[in-house]
Protein backbone atom coordinates (compact mmCIF):
# COMPACT_ATOMS: atom_id res chain seq x y z
CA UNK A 1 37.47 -15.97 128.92
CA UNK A 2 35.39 -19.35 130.03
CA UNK A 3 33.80 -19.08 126.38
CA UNK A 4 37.07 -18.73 124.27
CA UNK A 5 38.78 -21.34 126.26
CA UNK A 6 35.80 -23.78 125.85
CA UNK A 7 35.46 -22.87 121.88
CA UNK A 8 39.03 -23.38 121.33
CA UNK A 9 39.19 -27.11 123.54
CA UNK A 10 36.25 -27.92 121.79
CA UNK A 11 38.31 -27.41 118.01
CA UNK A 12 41.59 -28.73 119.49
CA UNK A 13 39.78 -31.89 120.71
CA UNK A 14 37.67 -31.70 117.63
CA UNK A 15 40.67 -32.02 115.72
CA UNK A 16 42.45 -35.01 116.97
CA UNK A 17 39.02 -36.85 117.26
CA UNK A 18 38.44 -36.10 113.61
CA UNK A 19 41.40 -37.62 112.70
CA UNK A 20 41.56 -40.92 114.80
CA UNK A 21 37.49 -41.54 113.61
CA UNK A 22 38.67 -41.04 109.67
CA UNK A 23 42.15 -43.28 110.15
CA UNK A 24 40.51 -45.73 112.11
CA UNK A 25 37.84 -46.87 109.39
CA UNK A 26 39.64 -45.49 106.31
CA UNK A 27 42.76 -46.26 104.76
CA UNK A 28 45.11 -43.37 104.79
CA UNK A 29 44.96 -42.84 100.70
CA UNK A 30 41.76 -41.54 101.22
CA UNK A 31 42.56 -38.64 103.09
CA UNK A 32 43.34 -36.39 100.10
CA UNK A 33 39.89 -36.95 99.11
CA UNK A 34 37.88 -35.99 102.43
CA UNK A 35 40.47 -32.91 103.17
CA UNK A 36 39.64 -31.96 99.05
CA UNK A 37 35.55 -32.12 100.24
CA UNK A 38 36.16 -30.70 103.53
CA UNK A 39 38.00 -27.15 101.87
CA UNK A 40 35.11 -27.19 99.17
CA UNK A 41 32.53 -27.28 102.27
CA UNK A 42 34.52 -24.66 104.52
CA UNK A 43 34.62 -22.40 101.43
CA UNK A 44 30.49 -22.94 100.92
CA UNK A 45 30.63 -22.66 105.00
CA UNK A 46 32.16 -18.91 104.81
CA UNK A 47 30.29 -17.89 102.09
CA UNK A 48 27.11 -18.47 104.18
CA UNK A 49 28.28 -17.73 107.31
CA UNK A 50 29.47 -13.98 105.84
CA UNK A 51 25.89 -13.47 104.05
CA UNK A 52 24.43 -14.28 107.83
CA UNK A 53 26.75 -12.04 109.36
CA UNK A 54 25.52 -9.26 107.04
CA UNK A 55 21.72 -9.40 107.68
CA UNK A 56 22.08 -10.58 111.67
CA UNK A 57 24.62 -9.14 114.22
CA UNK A 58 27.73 -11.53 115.50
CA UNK A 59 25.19 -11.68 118.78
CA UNK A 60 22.36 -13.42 117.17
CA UNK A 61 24.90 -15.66 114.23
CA UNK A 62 26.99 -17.31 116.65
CA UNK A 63 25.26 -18.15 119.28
CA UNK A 64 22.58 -20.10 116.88
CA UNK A 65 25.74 -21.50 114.77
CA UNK A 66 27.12 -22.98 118.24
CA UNK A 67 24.15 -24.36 118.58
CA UNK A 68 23.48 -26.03 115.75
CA UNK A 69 27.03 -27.38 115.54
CA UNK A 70 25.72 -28.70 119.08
CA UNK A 71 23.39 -30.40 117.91
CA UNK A 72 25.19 -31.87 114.95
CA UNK A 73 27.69 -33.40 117.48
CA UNK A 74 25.40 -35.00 119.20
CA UNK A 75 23.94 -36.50 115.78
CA UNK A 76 26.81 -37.94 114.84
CA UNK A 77 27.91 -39.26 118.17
CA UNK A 78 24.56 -41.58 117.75
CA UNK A 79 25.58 -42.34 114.45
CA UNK A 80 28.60 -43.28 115.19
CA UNK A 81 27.54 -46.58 116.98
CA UNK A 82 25.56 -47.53 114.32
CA UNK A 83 27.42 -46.14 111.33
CA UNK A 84 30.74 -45.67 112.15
CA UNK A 85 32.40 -45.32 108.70
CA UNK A 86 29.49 -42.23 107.72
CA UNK A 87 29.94 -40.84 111.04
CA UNK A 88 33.80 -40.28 110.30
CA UNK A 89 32.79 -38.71 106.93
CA UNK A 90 30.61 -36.40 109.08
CA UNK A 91 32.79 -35.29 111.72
CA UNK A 92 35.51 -34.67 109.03
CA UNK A 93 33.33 -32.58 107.09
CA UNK A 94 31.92 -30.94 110.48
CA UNK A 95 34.91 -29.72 111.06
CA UNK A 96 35.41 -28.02 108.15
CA UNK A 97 32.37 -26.40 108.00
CA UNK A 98 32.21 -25.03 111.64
CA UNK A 99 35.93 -24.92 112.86
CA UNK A 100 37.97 -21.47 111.81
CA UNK A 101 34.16 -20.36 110.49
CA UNK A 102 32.78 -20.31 114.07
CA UNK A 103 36.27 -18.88 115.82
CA UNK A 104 36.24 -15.93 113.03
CA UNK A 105 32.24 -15.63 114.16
CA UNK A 106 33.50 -15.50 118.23
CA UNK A 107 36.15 -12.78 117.54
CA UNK A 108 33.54 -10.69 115.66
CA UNK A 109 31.02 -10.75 117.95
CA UNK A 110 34.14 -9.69 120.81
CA UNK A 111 34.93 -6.30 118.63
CA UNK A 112 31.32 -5.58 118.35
CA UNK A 113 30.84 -6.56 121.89
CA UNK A 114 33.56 -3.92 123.09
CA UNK A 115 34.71 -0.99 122.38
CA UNK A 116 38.51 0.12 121.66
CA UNK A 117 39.16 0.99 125.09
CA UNK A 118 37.06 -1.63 127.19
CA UNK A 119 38.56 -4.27 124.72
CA UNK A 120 42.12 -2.92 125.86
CA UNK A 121 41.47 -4.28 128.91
CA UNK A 122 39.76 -7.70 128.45
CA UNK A 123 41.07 -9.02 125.38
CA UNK A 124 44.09 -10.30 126.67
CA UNK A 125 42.18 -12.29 128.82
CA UNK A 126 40.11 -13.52 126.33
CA UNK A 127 43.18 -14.24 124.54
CA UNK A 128 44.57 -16.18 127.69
CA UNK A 129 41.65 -18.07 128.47
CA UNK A 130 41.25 -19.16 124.65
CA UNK A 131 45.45 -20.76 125.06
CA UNK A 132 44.42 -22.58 128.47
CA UNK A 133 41.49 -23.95 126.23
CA UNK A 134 43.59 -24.98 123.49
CA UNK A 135 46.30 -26.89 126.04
CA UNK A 136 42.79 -28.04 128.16
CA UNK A 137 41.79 -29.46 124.78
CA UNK A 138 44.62 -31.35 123.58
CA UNK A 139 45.19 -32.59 127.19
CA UNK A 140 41.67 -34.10 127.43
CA UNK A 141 41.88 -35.95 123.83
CA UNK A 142 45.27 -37.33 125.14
CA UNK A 143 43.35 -38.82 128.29
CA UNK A 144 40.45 -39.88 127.47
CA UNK A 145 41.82 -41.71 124.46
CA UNK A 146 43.23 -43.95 126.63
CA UNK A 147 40.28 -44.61 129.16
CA UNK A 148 36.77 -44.27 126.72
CA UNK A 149 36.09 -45.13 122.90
CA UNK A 150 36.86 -42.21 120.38
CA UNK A 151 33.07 -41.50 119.51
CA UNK A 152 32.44 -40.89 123.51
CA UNK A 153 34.51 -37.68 122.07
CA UNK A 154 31.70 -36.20 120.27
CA UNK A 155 29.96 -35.85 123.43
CA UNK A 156 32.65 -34.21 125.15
CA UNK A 157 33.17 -31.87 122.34
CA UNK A 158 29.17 -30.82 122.41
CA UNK A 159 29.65 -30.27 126.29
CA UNK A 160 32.31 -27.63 125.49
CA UNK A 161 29.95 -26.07 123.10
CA UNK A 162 27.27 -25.81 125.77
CA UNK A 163 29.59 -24.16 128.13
CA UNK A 164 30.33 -21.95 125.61
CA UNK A 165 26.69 -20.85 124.79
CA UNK A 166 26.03 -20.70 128.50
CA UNK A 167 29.44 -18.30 128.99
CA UNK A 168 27.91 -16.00 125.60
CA UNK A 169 24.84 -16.14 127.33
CA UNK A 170 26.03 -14.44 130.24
CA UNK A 171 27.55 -11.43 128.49
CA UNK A 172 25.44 -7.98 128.54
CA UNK A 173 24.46 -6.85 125.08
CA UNK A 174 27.52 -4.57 125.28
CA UNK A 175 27.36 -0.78 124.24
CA UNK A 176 24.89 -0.72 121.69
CA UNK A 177 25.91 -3.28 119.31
CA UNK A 178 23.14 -4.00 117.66
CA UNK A 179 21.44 -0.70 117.13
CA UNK A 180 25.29 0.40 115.86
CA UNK A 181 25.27 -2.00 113.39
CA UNK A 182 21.61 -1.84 112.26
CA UNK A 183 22.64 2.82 111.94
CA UNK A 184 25.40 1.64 109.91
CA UNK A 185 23.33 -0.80 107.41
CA UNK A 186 20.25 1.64 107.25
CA UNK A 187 22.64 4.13 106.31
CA UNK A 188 24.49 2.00 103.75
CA UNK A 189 22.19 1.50 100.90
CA UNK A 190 24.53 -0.88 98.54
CA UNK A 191 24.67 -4.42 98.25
CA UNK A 192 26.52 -6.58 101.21
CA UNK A 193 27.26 -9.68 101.46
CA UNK A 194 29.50 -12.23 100.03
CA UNK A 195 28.93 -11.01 96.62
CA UNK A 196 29.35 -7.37 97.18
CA UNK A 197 33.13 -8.78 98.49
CA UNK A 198 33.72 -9.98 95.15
CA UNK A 199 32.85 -7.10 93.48
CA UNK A 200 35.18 -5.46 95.82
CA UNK A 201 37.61 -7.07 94.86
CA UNK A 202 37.40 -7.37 91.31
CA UNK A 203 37.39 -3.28 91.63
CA UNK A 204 40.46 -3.24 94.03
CA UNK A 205 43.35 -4.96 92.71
CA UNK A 206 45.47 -5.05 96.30
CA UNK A 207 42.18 -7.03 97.80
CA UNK A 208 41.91 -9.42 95.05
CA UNK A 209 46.37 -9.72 95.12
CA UNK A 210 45.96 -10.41 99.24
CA UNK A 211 42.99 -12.44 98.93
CA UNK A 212 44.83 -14.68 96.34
CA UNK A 213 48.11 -14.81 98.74
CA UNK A 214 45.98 -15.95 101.54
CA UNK A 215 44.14 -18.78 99.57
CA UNK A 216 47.81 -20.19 97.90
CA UNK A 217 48.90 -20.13 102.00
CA UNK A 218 45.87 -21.89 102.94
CA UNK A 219 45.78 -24.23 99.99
CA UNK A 220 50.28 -25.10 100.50
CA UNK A 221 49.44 -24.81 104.16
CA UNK A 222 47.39 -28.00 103.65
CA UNK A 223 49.37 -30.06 101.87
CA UNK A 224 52.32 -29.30 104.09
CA UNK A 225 50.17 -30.38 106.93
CA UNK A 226 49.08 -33.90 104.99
CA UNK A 227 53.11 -34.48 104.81
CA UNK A 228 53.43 -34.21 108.16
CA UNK A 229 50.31 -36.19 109.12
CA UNK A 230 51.62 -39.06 106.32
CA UNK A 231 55.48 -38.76 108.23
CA UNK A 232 53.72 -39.67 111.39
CA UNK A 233 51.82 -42.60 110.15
CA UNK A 234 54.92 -43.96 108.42
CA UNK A 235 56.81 -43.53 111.64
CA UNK A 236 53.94 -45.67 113.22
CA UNK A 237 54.00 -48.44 110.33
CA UNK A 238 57.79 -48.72 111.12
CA UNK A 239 56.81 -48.77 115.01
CA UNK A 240 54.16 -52.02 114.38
CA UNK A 241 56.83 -53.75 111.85
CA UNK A 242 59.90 -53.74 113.89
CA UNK A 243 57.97 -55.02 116.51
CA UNK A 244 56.19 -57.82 114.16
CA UNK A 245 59.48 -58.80 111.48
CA UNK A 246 61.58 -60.55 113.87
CA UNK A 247 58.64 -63.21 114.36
CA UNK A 248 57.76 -63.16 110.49
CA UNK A 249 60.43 -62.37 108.09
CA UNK A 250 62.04 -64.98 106.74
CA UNK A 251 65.59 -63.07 106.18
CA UNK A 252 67.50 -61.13 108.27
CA UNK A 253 68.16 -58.27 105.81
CA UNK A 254 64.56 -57.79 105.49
CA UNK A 255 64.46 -56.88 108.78
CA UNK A 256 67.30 -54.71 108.81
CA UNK A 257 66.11 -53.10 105.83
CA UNK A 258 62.89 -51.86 107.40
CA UNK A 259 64.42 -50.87 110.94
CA UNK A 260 66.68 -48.74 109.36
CA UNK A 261 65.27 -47.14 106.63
CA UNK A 262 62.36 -46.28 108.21
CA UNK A 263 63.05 -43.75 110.49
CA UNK A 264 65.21 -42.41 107.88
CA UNK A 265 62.16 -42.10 104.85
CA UNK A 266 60.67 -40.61 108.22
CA UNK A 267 63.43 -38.16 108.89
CA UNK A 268 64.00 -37.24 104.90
CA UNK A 269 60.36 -36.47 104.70
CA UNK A 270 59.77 -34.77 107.80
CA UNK A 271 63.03 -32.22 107.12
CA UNK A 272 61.71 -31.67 103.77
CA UNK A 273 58.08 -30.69 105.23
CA UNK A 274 60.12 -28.16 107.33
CA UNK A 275 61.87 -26.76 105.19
CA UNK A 276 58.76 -25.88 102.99
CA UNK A 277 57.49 -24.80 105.94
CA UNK A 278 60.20 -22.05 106.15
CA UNK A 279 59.82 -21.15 102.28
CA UNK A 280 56.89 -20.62 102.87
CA UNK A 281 57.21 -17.92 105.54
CA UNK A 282 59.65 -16.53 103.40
CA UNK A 283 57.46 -15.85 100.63
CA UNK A 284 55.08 -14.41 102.97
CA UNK A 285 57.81 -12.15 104.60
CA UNK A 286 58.77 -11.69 101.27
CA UNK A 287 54.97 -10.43 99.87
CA UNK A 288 55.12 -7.81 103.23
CA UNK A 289 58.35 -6.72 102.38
CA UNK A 290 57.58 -6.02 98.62
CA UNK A 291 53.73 -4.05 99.21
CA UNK A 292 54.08 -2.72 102.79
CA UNK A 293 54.90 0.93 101.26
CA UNK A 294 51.79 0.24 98.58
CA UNK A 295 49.48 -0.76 101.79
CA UNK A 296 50.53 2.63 103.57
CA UNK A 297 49.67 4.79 100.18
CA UNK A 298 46.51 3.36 100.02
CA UNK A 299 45.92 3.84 103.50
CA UNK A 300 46.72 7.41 102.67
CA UNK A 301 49.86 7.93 105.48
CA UNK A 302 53.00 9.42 104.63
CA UNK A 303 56.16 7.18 103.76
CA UNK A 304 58.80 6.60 106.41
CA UNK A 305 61.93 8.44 105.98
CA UNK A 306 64.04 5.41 107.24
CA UNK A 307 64.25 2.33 109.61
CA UNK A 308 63.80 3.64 112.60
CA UNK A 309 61.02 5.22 111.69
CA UNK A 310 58.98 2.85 109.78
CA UNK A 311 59.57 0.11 112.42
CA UNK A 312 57.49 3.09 114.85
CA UNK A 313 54.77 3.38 112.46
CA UNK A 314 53.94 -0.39 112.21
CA UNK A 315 54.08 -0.48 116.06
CA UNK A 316 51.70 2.40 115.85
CA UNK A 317 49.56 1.07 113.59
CA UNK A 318 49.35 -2.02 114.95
CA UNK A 319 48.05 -0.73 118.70
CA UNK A 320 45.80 1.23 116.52
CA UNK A 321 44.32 -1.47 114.58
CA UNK A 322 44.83 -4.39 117.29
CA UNK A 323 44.39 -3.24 120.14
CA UNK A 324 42.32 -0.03 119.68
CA UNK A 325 45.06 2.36 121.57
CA UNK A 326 44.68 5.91 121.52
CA UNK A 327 48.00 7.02 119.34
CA UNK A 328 49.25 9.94 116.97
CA UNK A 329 48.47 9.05 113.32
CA UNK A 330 48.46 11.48 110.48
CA UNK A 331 47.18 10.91 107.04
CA UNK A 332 48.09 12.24 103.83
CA UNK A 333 44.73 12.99 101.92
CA UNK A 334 44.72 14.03 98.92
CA UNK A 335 43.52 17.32 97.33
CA UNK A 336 39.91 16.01 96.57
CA UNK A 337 39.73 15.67 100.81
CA UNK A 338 39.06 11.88 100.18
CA UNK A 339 39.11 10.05 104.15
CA UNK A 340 41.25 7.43 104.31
């Protein structure tokens, strides 16, 4: 619980510092460049961080991942008071690299850590303490934006890591985690890795479908957020000239001009980010709706018969797959006996 909730204060804080460093020393035209870099780097990032994951158990990856994003913080905390227009580049691309990378890295290293039944139990308080984090973190940027330069955040984001690492430090070795996993890859003599997913999915054609859903989502996802980030700095730049036209324009209309139509470019824009916000969970809804019955063939489990009774199975397979619950599941295999 301590180390989710310091992991996830550590990216919420992470977040907001990232952005005030960048849009303090860059102009804001330059953010589709950085966020462009940053998704080539997180891509590079998981790629790695999957090929580590298959040699090393999620008990040795993490911990030395934390670490060196540790260390990295603290890096570019010094640079920042010497270089503070390369630190911003840094943190940005930090970020990227060893944000959703190291949180998909914790919740691995939780499975392996638990069992289904033990994980019953404690993952909603790993879940809890990872939302008190999250509020923790936002609360703290809010603060201490106000009382200590933004850089002094780096620090403050590497102390979270450290309480992290001490929190995964004090966790048994679980079960037997990493004798498990070393059975399962002496007994699996293909290729893993990064590159054995690929050739996954080039053989599977629902993998590669999903996998190309989830990078569009990601990709609009992004842009949708830059909208909303470029609504909020326009709402600003209306902010600072209201304040400053009545003591520099030299006509009235000017003045009336900007008062008024800014918070309505603000508005128009901010409306249309929402509603592509809602398309967009439409098309998602609509992808489930449209390959739900092709997910539970290939999962070999008979059809539903009607509402009712495919709302039951999803709840059933979802405590089965989310929560590990012991429930009543039959397959449909086919002749050959193939599992499922």
């Amino acid at each position: 619980m301590v180390a989710a909730g310091a992991l996830i204060a550590q990216q919420v804080a992470g977040r907001a510092t990232r952005d005030a460093l960048f849009l303090s020393t860059f102009h804001v035209s330059s953010l589709p460049l950085v966020m462009i870099a940053a998704a080539v780097l997180s891509a590079l990032a998981v790629l790695a961080f999957s090929a580590a994951l298959s040699r090393r158990p999620p008990a040795q990856v993490v911990p030395v991942t934390i670490a060196a994003g540790t260390v990295l913080l603290l890096a570019e905390w010094g640079l920042s008071l010497a270089q503070p227009r390369l630190a911003a580049i840094a943190v940005y691309l930090h970020m990227a690299a060893f944000g959703a990378t190291v949180v998909s890295g914790f919740w691995s290293l939780m499975n392996e850590r638990f069992d289904p039944h033990t994980a019953r139990r404690v993952m909603g308080d790993i879940a809890l303490g990872a939302s008190l984090g999250g509020v923790a973190g936002g609360m703290l940027a809010w603060v201490t934006a106000r009382l200590v330069p933004v850089p002094t955040m780096l620090a403050m984001m590497a102390a979270f890591n450290v309480v992290c690492l001490l929190a995964l430090s004090r966790l048994g070795p679980g079960e037997t985690p990493g004798r498990a996993t070393g059975e399962r890859r002496a007994a699996r003599p293909e290729a893993t890795g990064p590159l054995s997913g690929l050739r996954v999915m080039k053989e599977v054609p629902y993998l590669r479908d999903l996998a190309l859903v989830v990078a569009l989502g990601a990709a609009t996802e992004t842009l949708l957020d830059f909208l909303v980030a470029c609504c909020f700095l326009n709402f600003l730049t209306w902010v600072l000239w209201t304040i400053a036209l009545p003591f520099i324009a030299t006509n009235v209309w000017i003045f009336v001009a900007v008062a008024i139509g800014g918070p309505l470019l603000s508005y128009f824009f901010y409306a249309l980010a929402t509603t592509s916000y809602a398309t967009l969970a439409d098309l998602i809804n609509s992808g489930v709706d449209l390959y739900r019955f092709s997910l539970l063939r290939a999962l070999h489990i008979p059809l539903p018969k009607g509402i009712r009774q495919e709302q039951l199975l999803w709840e059933t397979l979802r405590d089965f797959s989310g929560f590990g619950k012991d429930v009543e599941l039959s397959y449909n295999l086919d002749q050959k006996g193939s599992e499922p």
